[in-house]
C-alpha atoms as a PDB file:
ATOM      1  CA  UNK A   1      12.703  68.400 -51.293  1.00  0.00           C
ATOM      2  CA  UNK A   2       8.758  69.094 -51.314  1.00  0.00           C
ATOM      3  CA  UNK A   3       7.246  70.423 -47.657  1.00  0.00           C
ATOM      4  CA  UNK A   4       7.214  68.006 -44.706  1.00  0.00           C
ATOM      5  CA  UNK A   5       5.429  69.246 -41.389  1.00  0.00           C
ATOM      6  CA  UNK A   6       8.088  68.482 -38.535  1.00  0.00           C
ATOM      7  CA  UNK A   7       7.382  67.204 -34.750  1.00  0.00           C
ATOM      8  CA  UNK A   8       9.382  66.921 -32.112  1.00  0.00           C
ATOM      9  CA  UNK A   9       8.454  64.774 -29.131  1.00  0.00           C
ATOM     10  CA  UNK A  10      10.451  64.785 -25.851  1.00  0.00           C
ATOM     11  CA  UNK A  11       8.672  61.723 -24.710  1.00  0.00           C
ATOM     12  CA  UNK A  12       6.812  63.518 -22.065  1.00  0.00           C
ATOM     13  CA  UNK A  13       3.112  63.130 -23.606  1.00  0.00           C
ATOM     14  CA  UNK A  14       0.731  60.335 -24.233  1.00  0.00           C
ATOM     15  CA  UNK A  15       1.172  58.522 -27.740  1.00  0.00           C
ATOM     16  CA  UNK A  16      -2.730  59.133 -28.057  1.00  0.00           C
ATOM     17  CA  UNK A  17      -1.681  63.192 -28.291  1.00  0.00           C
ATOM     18  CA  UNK A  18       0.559  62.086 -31.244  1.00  0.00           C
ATOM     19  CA  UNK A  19      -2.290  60.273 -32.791  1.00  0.00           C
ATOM     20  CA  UNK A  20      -4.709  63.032 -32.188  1.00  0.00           C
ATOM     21  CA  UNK A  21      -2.201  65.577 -34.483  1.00  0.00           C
ATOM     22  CA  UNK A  22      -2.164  62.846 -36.820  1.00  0.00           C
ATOM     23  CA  UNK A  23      -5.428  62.801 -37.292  1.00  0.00           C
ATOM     24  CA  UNK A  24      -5.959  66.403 -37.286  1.00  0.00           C
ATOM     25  CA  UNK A  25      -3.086  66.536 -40.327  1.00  0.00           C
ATOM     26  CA  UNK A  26      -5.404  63.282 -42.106  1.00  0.00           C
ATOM     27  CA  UNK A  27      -8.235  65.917 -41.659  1.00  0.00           C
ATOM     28  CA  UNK A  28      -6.898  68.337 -43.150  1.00  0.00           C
ATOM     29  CA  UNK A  29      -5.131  66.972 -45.922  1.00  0.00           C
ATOM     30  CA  UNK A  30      -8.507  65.794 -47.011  1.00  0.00           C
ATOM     31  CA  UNK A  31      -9.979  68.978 -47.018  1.00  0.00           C
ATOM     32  CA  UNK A  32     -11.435  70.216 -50.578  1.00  0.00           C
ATOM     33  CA  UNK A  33     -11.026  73.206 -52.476  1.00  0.00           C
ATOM     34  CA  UNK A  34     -14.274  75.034 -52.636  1.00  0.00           C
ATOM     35  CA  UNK A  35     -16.814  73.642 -55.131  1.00  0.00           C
ATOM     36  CA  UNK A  36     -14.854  70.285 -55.990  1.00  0.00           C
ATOM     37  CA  UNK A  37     -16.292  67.208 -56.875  1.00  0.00           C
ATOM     38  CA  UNK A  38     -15.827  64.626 -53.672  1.00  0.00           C
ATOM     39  CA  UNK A  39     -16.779  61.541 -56.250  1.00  0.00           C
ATOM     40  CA  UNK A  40     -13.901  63.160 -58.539  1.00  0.00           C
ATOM     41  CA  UNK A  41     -11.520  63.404 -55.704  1.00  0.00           C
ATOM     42  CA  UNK A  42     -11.844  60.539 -54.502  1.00  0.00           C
ATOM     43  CA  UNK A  43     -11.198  58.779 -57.451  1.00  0.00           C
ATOM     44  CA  UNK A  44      -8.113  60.465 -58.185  1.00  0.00           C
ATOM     45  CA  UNK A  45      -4.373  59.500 -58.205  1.00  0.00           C
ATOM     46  CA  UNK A  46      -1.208  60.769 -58.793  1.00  0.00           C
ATOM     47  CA  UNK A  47      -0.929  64.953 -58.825  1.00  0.00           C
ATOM     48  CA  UNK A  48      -4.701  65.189 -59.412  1.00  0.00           C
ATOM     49  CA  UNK A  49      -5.487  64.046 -55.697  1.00  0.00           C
ATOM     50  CA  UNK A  50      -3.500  67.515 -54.883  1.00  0.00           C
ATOM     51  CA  UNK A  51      -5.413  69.423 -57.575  1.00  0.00           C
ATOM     52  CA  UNK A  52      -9.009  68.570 -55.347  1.00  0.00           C
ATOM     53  CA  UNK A  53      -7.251  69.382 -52.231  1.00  0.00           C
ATOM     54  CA  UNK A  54      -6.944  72.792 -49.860  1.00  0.00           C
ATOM     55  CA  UNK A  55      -3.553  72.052 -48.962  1.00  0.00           C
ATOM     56  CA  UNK A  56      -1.939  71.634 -52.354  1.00  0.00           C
ATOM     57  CA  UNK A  57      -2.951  75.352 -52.353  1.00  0.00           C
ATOM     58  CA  UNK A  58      -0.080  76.198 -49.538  1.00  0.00           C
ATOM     59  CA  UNK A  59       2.065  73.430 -50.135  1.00  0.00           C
ATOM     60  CA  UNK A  60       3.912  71.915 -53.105  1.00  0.00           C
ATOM     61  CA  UNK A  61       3.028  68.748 -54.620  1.00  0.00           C
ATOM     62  CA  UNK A  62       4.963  65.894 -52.895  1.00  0.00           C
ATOM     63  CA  UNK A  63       6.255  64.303 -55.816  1.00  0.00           C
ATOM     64  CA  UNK A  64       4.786  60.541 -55.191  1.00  0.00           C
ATOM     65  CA  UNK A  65       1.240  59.252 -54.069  1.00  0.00           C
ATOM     66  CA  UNK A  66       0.329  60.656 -50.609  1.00  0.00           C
ATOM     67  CA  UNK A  67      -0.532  63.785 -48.710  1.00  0.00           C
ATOM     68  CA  UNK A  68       1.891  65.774 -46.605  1.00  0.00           C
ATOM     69  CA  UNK A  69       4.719  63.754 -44.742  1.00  0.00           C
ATOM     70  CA  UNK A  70       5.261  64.254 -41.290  1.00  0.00           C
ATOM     71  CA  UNK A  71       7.943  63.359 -39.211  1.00  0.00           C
ATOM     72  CA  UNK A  72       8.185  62.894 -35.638  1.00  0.00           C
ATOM     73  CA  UNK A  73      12.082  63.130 -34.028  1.00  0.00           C
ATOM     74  CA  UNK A  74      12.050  61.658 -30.358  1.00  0.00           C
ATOM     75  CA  UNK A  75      14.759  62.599 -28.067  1.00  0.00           C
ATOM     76  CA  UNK A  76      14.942  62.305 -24.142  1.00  0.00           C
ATOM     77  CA  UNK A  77      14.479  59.629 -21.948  1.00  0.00           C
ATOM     78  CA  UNK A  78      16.252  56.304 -22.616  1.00  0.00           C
ATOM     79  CA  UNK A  79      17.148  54.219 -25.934  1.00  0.00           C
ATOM     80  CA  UNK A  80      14.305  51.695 -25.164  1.00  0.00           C
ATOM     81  CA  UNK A  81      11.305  54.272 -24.400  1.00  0.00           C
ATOM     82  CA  UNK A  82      11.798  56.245 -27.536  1.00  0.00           C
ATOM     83  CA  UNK A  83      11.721  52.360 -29.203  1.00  0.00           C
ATOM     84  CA  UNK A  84       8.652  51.839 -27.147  1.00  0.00           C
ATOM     85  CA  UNK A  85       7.049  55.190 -28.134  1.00  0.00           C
ATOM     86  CA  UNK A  86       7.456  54.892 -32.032  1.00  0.00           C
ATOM     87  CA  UNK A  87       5.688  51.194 -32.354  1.00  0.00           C
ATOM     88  CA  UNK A  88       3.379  52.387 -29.887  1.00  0.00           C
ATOM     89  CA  UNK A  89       2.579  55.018 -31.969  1.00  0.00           C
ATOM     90  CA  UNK A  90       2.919  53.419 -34.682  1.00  0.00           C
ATOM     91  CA  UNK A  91       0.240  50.696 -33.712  1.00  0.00           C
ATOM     92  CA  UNK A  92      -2.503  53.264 -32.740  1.00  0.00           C
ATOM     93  CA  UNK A  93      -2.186  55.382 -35.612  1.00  0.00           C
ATOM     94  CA  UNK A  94      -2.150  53.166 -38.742  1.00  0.00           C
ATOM     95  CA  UNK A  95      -5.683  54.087 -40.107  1.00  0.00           C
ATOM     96  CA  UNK A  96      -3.370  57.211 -40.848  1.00  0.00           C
ATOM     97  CA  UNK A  97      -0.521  56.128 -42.316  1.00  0.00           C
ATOM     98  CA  UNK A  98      -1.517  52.230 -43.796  1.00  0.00           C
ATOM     99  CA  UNK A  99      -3.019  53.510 -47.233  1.00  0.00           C
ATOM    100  CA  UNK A 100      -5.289  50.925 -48.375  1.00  0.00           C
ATOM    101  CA  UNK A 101      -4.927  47.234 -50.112  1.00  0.00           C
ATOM    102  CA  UNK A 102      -5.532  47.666 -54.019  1.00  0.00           C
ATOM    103  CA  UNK A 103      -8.752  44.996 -55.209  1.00  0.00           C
ATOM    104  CA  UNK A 104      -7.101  42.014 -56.588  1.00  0.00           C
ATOM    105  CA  UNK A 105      -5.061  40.658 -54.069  1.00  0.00           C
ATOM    106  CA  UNK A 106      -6.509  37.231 -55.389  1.00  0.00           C
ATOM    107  CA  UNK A 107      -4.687  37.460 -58.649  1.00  0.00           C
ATOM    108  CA  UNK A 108      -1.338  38.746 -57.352  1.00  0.00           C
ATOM    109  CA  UNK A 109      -2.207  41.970 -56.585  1.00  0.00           C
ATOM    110  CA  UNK A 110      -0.421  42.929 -53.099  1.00  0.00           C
ATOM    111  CA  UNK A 111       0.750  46.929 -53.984  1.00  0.00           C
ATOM    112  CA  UNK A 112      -0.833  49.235 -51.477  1.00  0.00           C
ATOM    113  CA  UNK A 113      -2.750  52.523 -52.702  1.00  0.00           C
ATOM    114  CA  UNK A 114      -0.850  55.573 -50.368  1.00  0.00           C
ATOM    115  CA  UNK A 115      -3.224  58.164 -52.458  1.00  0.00           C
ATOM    116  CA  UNK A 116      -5.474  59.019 -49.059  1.00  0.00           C
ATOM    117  CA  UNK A 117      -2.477  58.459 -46.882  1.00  0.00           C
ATOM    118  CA  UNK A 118      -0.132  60.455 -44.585  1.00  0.00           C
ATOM    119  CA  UNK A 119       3.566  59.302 -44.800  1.00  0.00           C
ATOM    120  CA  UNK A 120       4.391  59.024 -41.350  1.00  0.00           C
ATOM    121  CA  UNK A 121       8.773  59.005 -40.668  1.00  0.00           C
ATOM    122  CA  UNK A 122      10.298  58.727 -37.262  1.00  0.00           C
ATOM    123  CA  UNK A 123      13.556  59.060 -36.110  1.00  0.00           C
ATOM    124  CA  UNK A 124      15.473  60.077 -32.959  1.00  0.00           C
ATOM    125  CA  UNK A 125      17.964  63.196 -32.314  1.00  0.00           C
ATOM    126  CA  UNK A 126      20.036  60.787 -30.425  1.00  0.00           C
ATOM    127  CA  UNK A 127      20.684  58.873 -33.758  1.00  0.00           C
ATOM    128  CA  UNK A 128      21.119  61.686 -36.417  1.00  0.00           C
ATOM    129  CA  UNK A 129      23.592  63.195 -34.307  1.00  0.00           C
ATOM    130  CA  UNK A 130      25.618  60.039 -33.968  1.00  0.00           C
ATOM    131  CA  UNK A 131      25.641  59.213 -37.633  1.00  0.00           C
ATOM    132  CA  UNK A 132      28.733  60.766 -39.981  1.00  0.00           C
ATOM    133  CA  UNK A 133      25.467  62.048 -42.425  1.00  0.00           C
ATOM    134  CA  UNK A 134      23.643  63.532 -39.887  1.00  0.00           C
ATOM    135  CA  UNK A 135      19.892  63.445 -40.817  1.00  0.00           C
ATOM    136  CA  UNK A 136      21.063  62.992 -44.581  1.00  0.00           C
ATOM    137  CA  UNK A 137      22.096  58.862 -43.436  1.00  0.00           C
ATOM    138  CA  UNK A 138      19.789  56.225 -42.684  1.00  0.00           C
ATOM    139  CA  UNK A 139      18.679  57.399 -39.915  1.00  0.00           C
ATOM    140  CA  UNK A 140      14.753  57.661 -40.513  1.00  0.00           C
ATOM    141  CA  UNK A 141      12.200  54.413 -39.972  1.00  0.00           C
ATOM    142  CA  UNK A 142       8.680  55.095 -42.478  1.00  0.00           C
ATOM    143  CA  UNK A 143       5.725  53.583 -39.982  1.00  0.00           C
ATOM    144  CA  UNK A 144       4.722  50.583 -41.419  1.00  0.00           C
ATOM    145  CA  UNK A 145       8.674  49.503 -42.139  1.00  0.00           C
ATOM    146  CA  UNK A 146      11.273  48.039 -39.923  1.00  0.00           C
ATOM    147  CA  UNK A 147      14.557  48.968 -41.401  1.00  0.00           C
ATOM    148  CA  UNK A 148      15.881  52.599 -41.073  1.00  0.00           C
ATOM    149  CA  UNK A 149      16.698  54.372 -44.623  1.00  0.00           C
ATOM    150  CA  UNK A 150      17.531  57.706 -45.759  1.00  0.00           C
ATOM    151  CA  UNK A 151      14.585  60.376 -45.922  1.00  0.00           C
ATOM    152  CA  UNK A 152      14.294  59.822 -49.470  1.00  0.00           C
ATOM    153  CA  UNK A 153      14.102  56.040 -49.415  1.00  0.00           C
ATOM    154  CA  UNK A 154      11.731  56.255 -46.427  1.00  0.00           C
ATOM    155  CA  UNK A 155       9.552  58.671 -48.035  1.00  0.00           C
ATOM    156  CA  UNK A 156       8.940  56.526 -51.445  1.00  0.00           C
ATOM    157  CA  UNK A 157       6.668  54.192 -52.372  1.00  0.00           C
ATOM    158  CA  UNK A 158       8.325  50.969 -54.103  1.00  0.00           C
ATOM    159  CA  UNK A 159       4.906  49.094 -52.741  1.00  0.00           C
ATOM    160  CA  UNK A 160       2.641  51.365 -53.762  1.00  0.00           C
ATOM    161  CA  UNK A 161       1.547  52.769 -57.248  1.00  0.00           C
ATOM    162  CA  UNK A 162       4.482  51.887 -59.391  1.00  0.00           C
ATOM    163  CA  UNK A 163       4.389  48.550 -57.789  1.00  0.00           C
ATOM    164  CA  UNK A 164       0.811  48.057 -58.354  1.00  0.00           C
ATOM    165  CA  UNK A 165       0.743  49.279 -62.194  1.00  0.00           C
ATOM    166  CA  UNK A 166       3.357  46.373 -62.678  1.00  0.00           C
ATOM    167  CA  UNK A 167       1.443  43.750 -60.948  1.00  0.00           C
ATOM    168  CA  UNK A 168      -1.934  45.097 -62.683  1.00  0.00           C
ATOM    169  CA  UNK A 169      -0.260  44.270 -66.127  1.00  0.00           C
ATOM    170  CA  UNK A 170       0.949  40.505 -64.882  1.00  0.00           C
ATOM    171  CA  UNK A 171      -2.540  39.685 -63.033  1.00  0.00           C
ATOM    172  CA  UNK A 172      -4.076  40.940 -67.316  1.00  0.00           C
ATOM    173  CA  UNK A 173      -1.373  38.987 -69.059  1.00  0.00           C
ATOM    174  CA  UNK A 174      -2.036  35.730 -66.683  1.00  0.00           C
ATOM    175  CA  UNK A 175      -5.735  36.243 -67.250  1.00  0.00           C
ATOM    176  CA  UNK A 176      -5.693  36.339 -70.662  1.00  0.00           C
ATOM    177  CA  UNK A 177      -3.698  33.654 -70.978  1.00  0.00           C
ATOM    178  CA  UNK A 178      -6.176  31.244 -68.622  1.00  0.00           C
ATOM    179  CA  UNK A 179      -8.491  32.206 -71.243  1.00  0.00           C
ATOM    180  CA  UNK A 180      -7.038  31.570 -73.953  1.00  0.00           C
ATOM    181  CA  UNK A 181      -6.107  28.480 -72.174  1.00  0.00           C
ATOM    182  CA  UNK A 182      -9.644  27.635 -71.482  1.00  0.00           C
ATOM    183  CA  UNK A 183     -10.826  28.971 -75.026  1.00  0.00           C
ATOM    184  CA  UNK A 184      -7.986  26.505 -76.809  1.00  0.00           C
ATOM    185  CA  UNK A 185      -9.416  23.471 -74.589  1.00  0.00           C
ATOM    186  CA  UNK A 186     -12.873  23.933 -75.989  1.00  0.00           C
ATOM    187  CA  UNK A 187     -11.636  24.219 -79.696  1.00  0.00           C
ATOM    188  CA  UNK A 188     -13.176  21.188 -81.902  1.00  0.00           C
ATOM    189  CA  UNK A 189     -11.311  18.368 -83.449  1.00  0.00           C
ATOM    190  CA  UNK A 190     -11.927  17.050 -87.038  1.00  0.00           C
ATOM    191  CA  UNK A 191     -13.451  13.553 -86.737  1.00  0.00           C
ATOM    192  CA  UNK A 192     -11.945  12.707 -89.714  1.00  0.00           C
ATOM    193  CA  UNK A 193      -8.164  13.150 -89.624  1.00  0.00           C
ATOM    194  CA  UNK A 194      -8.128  14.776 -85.685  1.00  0.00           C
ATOM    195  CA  UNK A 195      -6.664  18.024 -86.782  1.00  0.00           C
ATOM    196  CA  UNK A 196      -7.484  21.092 -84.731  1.00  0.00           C
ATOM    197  CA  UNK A 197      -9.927  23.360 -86.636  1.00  0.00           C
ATOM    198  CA  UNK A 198      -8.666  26.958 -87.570  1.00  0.00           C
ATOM    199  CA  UNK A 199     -10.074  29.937 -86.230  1.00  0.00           C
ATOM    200  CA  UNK A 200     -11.698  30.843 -89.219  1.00  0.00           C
ATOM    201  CA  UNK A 201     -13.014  27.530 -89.316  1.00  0.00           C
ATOM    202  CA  UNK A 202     -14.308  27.013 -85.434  1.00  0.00           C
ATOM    203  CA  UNK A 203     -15.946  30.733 -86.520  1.00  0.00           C
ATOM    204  CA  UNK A 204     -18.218  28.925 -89.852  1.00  0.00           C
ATOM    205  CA  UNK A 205     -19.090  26.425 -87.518  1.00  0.00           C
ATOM    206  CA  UNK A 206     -20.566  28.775 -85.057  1.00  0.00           C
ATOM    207  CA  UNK A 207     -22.038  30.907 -87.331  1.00  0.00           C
ATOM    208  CA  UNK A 208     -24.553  27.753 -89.103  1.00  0.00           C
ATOM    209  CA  UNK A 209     -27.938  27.863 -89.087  1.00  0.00           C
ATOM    210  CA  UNK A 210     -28.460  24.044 -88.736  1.00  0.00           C
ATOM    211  CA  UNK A 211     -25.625  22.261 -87.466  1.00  0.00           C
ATOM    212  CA  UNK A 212     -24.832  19.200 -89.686  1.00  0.00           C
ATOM    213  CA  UNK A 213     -22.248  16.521 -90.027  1.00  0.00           C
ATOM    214  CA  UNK A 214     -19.676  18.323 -91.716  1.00  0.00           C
ATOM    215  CA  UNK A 215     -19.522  20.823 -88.852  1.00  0.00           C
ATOM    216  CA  UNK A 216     -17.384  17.884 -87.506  1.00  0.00           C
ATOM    217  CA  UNK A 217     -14.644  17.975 -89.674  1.00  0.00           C
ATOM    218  CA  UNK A 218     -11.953  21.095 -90.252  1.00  0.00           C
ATOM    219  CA  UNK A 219     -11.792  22.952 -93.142  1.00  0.00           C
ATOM    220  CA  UNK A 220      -9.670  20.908 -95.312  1.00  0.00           C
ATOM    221  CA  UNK A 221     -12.120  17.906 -94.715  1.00  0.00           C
ATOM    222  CA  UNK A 222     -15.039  19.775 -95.127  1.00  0.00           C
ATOM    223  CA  UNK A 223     -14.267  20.516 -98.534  1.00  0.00           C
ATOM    224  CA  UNK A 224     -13.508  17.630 -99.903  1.00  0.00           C
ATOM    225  CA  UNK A 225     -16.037  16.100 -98.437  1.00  0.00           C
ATOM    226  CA  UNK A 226     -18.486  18.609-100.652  1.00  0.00           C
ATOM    227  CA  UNK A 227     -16.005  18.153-103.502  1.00  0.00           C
ATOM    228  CA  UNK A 228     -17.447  14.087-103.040  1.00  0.00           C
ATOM    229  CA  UNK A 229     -20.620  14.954-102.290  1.00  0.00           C
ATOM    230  CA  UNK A 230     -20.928  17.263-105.441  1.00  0.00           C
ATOM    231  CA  UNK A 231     -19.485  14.734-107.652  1.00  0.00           C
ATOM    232  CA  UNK A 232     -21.734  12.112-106.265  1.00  0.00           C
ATOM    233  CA  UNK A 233     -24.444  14.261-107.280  1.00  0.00           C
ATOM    234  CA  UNK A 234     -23.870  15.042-110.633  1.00  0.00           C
ATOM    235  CA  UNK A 235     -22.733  11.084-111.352  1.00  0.00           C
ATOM    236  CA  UNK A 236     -26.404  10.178-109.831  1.00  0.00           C
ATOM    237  CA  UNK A 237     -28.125  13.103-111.940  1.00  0.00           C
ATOM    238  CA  UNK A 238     -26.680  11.718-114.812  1.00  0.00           C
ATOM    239  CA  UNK A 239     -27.302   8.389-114.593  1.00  0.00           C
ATOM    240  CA  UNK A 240     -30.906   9.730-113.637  1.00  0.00           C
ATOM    241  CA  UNK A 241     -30.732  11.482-117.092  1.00  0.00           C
ATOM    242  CA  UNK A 242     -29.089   8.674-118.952  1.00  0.00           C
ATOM    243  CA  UNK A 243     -32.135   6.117-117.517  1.00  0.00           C
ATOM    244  CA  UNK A 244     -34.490   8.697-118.592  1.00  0.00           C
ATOM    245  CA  UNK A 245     -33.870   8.758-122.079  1.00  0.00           C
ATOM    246  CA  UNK A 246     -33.664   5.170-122.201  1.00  0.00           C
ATOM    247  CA  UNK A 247     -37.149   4.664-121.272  1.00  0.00           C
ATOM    248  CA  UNK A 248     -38.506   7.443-123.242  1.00  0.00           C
ATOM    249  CA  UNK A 249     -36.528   6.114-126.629  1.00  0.00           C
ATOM    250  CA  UNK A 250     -38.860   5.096-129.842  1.00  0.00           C
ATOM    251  CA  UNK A 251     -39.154   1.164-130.151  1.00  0.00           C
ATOM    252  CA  UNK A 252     -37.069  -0.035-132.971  1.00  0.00           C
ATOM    253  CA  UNK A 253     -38.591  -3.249-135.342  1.00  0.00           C
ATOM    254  CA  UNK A 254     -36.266  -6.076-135.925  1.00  0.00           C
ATOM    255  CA  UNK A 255     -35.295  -7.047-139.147  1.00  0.00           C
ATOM    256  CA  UNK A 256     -34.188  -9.861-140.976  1.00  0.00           C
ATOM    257  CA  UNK A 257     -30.567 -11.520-141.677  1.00  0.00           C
ATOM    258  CA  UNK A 258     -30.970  -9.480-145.205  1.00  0.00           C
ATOM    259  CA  UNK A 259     -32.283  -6.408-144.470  1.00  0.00           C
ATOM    260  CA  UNK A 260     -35.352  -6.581-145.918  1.00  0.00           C
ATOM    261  CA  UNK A 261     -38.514  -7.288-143.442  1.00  0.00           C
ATOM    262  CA  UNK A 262     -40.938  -9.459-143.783  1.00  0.00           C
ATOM    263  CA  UNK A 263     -43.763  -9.470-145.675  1.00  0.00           C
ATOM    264  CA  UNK A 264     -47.337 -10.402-144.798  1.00  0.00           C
END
């Protein structure tokens, strides 16, 4: 189990002297080691937040996104003041313990980032010492959840990184498919026979210099529409030719039902 700083309240001091060591721990935590790079650190995740920080110098790496946990165990008083105390606390001190929404929460994206955060776990002696597992039971409440899990479950982050690498790769894949949505929608039609044009074909089209008619039609189309166009060519260059050497032909004199022409 990597380090976790331990507090015990009796419920004899104000909540805002909780938050106030909280904050002192966030502090801390965020601390650099000597000549870092802030920009660097802050953009961190994962171990490499620890490797920028003072306190990964003392402590272990925790394992999962997050500084330091600590864990407050209430005892004293009644049932329904140590209740009061943890949401108390746990409403004044969330700027500690919240992490922060991931961008994208318009495409899906609802993971939270716990990189800058303090894992905050609460629990009460009264309750580990009733349970058969003793503080190894679900006997510990993360701030920020309502249902009371073991150490370990209350400690990891199902809504944070892992969640959000998932949800990164379904907001891409639902992207790319509105745009290949939106890309198919504005993909031409042959005039002639109302065939979608190819890829390769859409592509010639976009590449032409002057845009003609046959940019209408698909590929197929296109070239038999030259194949037409090439033989209507050649049928009016020879007849071109063939009028041309009719005219320019040598006048022929007509002769008579013999042979023989006539005489003067």
């Amino acid at each position: 189990m990597p380090a976790m700083l331990l507090e015990v309240d009796r419920v004899t001091e104000p909540v805002d002297v909780l938050v106030d060591k909280l904050r002192r721990y966030h502090e801390w935590f965020e601390l650099l080691v000597p000549k870092a790079d802030a920009a660097k650190a802050m953009a961190a995740r994962g171990a490499a937040v620890h490797d920028f920080r003072l306190w990964s110098r003392i402590y272990p790496a925790t394992g999962r996104e997050g500084y330091v946990p600590v864990a407050f165990v209430f005892t004293g008083k009644t049932a329904a003041q140590r209740e009061s105390r943890m949401r108390r606390l746990e409403q004044a001190a969330r700027r500690y313990f919240a992490g922060e929404p991931y961008p994208g929460r318009g495409v899906g994206i609802t993971a939270v980032d716990y990189h800058h955060a303090v894992p905050v776990v609460v629990t009460e002696l009264e309750r580990i010492t009733a349970d058969p597992a003793g503080a190894a039971g679900a006997v510990w409440r993360r701030l920020g959840r309502d249902e009371w899990q073991t150490l370990t479950q209350a400690l990891d982050n199902p809504d944070g990184e892992r969640l959000y690498q998932v949800q990164l790769r379904e907001a891409r894949r639902r992207q790319a498919e509105r745009e290949a949505a939106e890309r198919e929608a504005q993909r031409p039609v042959c005039t002639q026979c109302g065939a979608k044009f190819t890829d390769e074909r859409w592509q010639e089209t976009k590449r032409a210099s002057w845009p003609g008619a046959w940019d209408r039609l698909c590929g197929p189309c296109a070239t038999q529409a030259a194949d037409r166009a090439e033989a209507e060519r050649v049928a009016r260059r020879r007849a071109e030719e063939a009028e041309r050497a009719a005219a320019e032909a040598p006048a022929v004199k007509p002769r008579s039902r013999f042979g023989i022409g006539r005489r003067r």
